[in-house]
PDB file of N, CA and C in Angstrom:
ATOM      1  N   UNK A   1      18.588  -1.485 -24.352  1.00  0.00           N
ATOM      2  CA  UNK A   1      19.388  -1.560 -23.150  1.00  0.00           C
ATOM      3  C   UNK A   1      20.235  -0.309 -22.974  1.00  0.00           C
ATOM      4  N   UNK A   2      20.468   0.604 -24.452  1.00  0.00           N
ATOM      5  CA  UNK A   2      21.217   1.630 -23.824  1.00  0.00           C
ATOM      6  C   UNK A   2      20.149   2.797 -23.003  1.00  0.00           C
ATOM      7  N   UNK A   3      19.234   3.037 -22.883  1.00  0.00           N
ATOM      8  CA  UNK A   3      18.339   3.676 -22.858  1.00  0.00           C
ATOM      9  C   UNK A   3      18.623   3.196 -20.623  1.00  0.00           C
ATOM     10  N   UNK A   4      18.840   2.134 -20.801  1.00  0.00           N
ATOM     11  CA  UNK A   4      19.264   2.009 -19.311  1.00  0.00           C
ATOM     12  C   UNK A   4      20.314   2.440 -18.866  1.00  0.00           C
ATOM     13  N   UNK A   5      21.419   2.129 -19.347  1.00  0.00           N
ATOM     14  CA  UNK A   5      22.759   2.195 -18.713  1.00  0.00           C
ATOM     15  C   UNK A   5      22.832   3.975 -19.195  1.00  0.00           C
ATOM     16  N   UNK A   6      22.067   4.704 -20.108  1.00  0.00           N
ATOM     17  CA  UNK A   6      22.094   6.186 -19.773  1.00  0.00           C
ATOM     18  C   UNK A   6      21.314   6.681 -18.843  1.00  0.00           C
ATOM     19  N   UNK A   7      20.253   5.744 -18.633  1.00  0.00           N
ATOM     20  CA  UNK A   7      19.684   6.439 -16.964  1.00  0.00           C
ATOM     21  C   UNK A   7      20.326   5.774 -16.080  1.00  0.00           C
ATOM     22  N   UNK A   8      21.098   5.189 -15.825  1.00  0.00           N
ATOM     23  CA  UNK A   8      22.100   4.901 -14.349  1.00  0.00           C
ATOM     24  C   UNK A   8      22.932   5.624 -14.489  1.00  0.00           C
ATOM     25  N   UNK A   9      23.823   5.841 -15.802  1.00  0.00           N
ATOM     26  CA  UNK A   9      24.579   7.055 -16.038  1.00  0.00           C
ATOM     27  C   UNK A   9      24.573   8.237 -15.034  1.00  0.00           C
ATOM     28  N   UNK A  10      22.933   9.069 -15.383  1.00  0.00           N
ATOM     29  CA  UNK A  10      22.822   9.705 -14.935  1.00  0.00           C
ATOM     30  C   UNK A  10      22.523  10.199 -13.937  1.00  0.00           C
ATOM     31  N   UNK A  11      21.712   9.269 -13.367  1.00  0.00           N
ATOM     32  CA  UNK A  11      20.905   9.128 -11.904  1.00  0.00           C
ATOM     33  C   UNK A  11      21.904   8.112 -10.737  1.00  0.00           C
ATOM     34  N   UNK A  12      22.509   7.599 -11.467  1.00  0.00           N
ATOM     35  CA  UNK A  12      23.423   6.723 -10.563  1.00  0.00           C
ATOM     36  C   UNK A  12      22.497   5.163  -9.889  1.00  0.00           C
ATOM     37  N   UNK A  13      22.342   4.862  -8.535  1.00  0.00           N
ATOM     38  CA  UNK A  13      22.008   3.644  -8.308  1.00  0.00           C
ATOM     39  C   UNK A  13      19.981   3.695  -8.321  1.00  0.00           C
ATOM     40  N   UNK A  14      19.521   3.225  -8.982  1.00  0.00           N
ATOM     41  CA  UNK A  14      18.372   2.900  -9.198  1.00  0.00           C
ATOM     42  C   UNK A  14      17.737   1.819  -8.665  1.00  0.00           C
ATOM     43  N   UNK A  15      16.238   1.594  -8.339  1.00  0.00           N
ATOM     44  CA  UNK A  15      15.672   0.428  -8.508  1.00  0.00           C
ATOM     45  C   UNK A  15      14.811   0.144  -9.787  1.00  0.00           C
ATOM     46  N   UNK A  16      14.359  -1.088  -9.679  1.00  0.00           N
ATOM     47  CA  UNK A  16      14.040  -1.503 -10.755  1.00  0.00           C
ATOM     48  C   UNK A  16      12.889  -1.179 -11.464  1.00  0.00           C
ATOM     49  N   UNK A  17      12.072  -0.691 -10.212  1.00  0.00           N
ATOM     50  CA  UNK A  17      10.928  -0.494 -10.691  1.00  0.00           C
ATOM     51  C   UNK A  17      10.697   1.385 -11.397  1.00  0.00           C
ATOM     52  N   UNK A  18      11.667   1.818 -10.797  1.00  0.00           N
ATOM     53  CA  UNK A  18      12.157   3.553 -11.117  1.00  0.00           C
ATOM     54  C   UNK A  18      12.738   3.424 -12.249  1.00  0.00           C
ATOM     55  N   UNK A  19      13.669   2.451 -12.749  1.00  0.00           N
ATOM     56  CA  UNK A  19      14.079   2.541 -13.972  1.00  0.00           C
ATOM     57  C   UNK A  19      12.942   2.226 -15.377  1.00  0.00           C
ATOM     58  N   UNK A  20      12.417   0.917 -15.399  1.00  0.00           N
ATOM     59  CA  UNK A  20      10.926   0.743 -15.665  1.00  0.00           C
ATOM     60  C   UNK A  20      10.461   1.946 -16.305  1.00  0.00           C
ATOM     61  N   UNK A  21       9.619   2.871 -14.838  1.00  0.00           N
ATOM     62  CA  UNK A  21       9.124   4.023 -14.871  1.00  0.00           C
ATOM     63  C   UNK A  21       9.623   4.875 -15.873  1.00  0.00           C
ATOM     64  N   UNK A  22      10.971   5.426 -15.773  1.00  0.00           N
ATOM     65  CA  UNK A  22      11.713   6.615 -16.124  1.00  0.00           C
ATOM     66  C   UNK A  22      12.040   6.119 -17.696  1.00  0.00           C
ATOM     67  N   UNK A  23      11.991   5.154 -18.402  1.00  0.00           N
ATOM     68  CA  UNK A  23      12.597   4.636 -19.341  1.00  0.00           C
ATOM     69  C   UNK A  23      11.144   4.383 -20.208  1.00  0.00           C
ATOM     70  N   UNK A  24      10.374   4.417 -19.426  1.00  0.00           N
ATOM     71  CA  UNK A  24       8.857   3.816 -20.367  1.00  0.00           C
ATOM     72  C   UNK A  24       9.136   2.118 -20.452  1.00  0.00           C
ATOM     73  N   UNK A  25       9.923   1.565 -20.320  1.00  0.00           N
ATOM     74  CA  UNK A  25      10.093   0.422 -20.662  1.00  0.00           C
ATOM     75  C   UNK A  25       9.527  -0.749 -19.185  1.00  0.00           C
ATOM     76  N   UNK A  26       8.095  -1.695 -19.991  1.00  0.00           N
ATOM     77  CA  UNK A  26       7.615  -2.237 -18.919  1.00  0.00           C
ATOM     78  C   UNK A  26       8.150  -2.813 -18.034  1.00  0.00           C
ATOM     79  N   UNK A  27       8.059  -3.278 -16.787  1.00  0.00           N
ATOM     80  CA  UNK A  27       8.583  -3.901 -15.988  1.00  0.00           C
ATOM     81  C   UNK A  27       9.106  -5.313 -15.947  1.00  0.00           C
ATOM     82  N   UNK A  28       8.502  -5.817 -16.722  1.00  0.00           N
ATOM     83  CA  UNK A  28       8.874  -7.572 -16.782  1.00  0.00           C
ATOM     84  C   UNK A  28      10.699  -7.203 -17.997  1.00  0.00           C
ATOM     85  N   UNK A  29       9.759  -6.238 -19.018  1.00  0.00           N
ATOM     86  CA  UNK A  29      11.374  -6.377 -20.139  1.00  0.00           C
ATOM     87  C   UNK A  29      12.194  -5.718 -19.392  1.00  0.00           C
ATOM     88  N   UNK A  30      12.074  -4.576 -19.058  1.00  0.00           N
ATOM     89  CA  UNK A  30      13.269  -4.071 -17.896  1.00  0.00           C
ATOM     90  C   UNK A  30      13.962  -5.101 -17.378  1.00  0.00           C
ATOM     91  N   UNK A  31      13.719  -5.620 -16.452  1.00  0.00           N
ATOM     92  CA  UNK A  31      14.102  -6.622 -15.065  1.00  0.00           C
ATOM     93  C   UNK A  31      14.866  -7.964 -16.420  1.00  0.00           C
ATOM     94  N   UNK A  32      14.177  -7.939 -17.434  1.00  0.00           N
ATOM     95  CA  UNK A  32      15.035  -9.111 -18.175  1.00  0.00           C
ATOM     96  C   UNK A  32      16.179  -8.526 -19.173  1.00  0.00           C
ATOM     97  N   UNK A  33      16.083  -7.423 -19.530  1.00  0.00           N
ATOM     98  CA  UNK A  33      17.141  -6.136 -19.991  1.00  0.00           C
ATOM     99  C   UNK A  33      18.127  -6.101 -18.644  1.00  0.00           C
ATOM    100  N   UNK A  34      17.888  -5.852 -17.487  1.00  0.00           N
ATOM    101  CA  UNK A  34      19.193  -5.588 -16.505  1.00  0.00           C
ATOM    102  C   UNK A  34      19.364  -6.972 -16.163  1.00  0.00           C
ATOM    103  N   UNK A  35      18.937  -7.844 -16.127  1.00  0.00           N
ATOM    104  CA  UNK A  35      19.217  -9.562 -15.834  1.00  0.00           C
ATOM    105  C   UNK A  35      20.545  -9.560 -16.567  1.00  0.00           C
ATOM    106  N   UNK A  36      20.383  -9.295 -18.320  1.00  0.00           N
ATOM    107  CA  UNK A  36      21.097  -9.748 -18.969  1.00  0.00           C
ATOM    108  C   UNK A  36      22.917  -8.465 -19.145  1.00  0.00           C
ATOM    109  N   UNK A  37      22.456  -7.241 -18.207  1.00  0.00           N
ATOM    110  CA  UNK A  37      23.647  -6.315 -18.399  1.00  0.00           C
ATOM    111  C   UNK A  37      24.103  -6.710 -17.482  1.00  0.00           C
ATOM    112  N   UNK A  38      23.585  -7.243 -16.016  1.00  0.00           N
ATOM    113  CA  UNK A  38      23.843  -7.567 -15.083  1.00  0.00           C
ATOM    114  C   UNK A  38      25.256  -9.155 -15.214  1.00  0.00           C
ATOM    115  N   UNK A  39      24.595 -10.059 -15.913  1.00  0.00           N
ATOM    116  CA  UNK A  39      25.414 -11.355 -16.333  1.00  0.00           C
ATOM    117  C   UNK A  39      26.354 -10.740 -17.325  1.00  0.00           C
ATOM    118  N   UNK A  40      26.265  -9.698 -17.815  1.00  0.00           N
ATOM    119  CA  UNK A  40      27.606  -9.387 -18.800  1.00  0.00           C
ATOM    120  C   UNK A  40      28.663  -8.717 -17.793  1.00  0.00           C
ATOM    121  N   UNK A  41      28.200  -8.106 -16.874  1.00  0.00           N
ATOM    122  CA  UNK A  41      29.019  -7.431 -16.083  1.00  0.00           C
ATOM    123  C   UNK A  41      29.064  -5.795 -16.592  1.00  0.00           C
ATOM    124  N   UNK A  42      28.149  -5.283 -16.858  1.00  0.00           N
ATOM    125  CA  UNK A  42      27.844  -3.983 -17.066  1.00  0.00           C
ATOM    126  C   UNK A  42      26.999  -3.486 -16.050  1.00  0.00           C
ATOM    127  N   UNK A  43      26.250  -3.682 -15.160  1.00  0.00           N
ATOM    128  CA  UNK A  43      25.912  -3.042 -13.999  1.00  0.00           C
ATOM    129  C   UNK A  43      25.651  -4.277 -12.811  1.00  0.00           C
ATOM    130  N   UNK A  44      25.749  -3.534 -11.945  1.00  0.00           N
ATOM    131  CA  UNK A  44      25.924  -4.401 -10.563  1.00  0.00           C
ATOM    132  C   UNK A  44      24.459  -4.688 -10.178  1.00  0.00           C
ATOM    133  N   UNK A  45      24.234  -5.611  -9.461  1.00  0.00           N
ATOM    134  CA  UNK A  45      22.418  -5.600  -8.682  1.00  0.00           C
ATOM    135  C   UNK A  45      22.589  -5.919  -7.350  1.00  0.00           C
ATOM    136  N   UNK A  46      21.783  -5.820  -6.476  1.00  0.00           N
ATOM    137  CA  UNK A  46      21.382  -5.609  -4.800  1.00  0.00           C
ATOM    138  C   UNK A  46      19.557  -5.647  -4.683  1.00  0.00           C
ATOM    139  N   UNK A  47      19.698  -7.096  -4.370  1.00  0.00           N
ATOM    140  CA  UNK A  47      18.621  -6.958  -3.981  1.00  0.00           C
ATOM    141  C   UNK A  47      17.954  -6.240  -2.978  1.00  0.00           C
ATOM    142  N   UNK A  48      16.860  -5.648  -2.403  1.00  0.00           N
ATOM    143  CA  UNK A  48      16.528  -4.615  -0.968  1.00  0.00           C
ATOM    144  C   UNK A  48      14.814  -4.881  -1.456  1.00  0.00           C
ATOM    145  N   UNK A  49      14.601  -4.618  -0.040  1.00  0.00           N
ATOM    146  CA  UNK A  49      12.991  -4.668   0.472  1.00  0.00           C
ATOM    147  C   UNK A  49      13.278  -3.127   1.379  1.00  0.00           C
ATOM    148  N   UNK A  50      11.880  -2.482   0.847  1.00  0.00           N
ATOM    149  CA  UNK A  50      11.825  -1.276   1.121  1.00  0.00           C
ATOM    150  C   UNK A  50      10.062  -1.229   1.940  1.00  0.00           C
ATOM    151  N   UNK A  51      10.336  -0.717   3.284  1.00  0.00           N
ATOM    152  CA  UNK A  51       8.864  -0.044   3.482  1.00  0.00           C
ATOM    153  C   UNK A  51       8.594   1.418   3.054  1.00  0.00           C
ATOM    154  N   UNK A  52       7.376   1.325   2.389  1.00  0.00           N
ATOM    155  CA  UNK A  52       6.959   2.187   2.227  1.00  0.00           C
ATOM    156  C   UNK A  52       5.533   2.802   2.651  1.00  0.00           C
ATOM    157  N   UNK A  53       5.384   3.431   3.614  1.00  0.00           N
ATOM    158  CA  UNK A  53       3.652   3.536   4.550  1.00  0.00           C
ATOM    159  C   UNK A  53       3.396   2.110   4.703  1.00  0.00           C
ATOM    160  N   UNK A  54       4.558   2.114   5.340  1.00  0.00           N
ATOM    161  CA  UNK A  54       4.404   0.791   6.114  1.00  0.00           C
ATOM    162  C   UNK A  54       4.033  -0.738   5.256  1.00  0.00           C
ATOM    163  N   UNK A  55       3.837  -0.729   4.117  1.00  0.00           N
ATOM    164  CA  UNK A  55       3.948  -1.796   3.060  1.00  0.00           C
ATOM    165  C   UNK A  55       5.506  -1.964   2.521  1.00  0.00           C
ATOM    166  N   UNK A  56       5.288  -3.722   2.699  1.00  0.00           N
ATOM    167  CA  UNK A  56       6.544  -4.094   2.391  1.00  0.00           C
ATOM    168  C   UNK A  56       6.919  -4.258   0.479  1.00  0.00           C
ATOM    169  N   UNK A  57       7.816  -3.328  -0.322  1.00  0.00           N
ATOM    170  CA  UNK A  57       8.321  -4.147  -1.115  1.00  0.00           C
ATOM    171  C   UNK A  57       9.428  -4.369  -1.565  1.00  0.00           C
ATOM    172  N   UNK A  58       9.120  -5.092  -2.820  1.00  0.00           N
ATOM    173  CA  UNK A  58      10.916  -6.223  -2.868  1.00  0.00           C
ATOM    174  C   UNK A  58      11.365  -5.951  -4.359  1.00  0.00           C
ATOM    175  N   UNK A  59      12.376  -5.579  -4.746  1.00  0.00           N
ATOM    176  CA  UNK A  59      13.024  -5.541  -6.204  1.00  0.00           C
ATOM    177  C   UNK A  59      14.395  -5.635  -5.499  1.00  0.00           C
ATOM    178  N   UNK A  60      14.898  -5.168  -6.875  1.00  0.00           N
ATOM    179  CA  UNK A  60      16.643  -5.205  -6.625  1.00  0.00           C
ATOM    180  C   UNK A  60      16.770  -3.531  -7.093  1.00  0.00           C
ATOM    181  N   UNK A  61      17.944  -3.139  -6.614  1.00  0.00           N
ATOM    182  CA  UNK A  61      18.877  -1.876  -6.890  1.00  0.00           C
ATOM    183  C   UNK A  61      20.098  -2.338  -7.938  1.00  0.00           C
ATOM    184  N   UNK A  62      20.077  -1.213  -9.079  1.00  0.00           N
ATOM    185  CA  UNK A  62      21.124  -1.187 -10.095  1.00  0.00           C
ATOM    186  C   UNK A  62      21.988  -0.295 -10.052  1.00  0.00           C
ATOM    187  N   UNK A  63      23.057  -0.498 -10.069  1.00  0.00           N
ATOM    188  CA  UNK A  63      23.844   0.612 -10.570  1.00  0.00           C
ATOM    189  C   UNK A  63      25.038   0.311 -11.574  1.00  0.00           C
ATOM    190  N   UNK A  64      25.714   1.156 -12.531  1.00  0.00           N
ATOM    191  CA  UNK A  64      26.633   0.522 -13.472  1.00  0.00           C
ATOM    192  C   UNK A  64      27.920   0.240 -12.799  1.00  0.00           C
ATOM    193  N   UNK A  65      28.793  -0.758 -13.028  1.00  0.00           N
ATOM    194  CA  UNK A  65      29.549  -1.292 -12.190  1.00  0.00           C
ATOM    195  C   UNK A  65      30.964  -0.471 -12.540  1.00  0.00           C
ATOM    196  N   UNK A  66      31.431  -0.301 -11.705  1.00  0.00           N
ATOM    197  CA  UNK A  66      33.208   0.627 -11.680  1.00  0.00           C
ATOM    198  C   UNK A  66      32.404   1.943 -12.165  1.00  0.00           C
ATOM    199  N   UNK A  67      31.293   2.551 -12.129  1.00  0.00           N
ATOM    200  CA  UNK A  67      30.766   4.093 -12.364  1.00  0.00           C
ATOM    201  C   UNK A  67      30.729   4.987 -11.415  1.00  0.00           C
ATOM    202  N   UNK A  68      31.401   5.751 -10.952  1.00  0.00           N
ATOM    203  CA  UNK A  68      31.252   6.751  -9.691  1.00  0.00           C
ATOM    204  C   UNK A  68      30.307   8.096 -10.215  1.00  0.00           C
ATOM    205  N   UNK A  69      29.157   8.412 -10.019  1.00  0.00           N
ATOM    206  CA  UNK A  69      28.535   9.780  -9.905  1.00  0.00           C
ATOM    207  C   UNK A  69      29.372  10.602  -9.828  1.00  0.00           C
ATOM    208  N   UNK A  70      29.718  12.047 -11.105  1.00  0.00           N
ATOM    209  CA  UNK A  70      30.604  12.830 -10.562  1.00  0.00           C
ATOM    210  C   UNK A  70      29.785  13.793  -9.807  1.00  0.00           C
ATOM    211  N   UNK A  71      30.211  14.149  -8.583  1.00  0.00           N
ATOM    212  CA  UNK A  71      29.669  14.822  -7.644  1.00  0.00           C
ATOM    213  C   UNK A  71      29.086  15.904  -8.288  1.00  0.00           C
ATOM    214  N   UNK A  72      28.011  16.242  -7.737  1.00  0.00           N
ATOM    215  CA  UNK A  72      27.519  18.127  -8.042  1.00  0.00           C
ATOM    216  C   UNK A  72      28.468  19.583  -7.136  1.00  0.00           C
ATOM    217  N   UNK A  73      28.319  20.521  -8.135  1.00  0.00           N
ATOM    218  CA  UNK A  73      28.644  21.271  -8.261  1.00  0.00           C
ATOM    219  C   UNK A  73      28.418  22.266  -6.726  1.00  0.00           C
ATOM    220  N   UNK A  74      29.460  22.715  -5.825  1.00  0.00           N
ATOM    221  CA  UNK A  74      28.563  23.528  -4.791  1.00  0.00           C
ATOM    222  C   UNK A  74      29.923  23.009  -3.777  1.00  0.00           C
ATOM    223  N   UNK A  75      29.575  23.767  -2.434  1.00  0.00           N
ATOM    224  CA  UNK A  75      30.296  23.665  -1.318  1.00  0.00           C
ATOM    225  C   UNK A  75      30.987  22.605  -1.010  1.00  0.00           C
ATOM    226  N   UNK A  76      32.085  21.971  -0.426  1.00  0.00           N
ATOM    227  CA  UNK A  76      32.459  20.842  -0.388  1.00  0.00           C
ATOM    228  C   UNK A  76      32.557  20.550   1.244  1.00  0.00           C
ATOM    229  N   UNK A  77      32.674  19.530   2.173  1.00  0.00           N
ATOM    230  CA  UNK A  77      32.763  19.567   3.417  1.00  0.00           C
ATOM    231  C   UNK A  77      34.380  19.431   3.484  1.00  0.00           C
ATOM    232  N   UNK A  78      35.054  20.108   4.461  1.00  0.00           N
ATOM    233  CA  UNK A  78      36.537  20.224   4.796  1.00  0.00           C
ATOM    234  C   UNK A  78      36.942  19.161   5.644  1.00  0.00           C
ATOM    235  N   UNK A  79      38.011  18.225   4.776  1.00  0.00           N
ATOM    236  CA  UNK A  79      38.184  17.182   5.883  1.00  0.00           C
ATOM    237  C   UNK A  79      39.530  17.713   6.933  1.00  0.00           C
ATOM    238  N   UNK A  80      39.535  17.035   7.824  1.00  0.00           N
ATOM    239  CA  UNK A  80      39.982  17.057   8.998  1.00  0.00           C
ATOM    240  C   UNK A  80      41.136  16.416   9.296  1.00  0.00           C
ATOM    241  N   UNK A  81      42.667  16.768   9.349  1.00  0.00           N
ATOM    242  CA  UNK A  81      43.239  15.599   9.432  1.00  0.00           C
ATOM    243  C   UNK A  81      43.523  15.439  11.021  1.00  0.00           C
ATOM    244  N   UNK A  82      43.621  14.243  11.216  1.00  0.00           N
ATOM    245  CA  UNK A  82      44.537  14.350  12.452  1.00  0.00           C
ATOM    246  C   UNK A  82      45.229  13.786  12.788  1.00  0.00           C
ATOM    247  N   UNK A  83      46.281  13.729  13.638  1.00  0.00           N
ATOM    248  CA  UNK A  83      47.634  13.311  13.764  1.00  0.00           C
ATOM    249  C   UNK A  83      47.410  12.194  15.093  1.00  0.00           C
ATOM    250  N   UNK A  84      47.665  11.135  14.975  1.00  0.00           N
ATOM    251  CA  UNK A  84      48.171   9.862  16.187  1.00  0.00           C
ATOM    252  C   UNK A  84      49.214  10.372  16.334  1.00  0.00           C
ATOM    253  N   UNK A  85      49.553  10.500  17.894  1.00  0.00           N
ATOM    254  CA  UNK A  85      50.539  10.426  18.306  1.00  0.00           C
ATOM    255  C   UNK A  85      50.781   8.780  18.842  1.00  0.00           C
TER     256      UNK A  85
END
């Protein structure tokens, strides 16, 4: 299971079937590996249906819970304030 929560680490919000992939770890133990980080309260889940060329499919999205991505490195956009009168 750590082998997961260092690829959400790094990659931030995942699906299930990308984590799977990226981890070598098959799909059925995956999905029962984040079931169980998921009920501890170590990463969050969202289920989503995605088309893809026009085929529908269905998993859930992970990501580790209270984890913010620290942003990359590079230009930043300038916010704007503005004043109510």
């Amino acid at each position: 299971m750590n082998e997961i929560l260092d690829y959400l680490k790094i990659h931030g919000e995942c699906h299930d079937t990308r984590i799977a992939e990226a981890t070598g770890i098959p799909l059925t133990k995956a999905r029962l590996h984040l079931a169980e980080l998921a009920a501890k309260g170590d990463v969050m889940s969202c289920l989503s249906i995605r088309f893809v060329d026009g085929k529908k499919t269905e998993g859930t999205s992970y990501r580790i819970a209270g984890f913010v991505v620290k942003s990359k490195p590079g230009a930043k956009s300038k916010r704007v304030n503005l004043k109510l009168s």
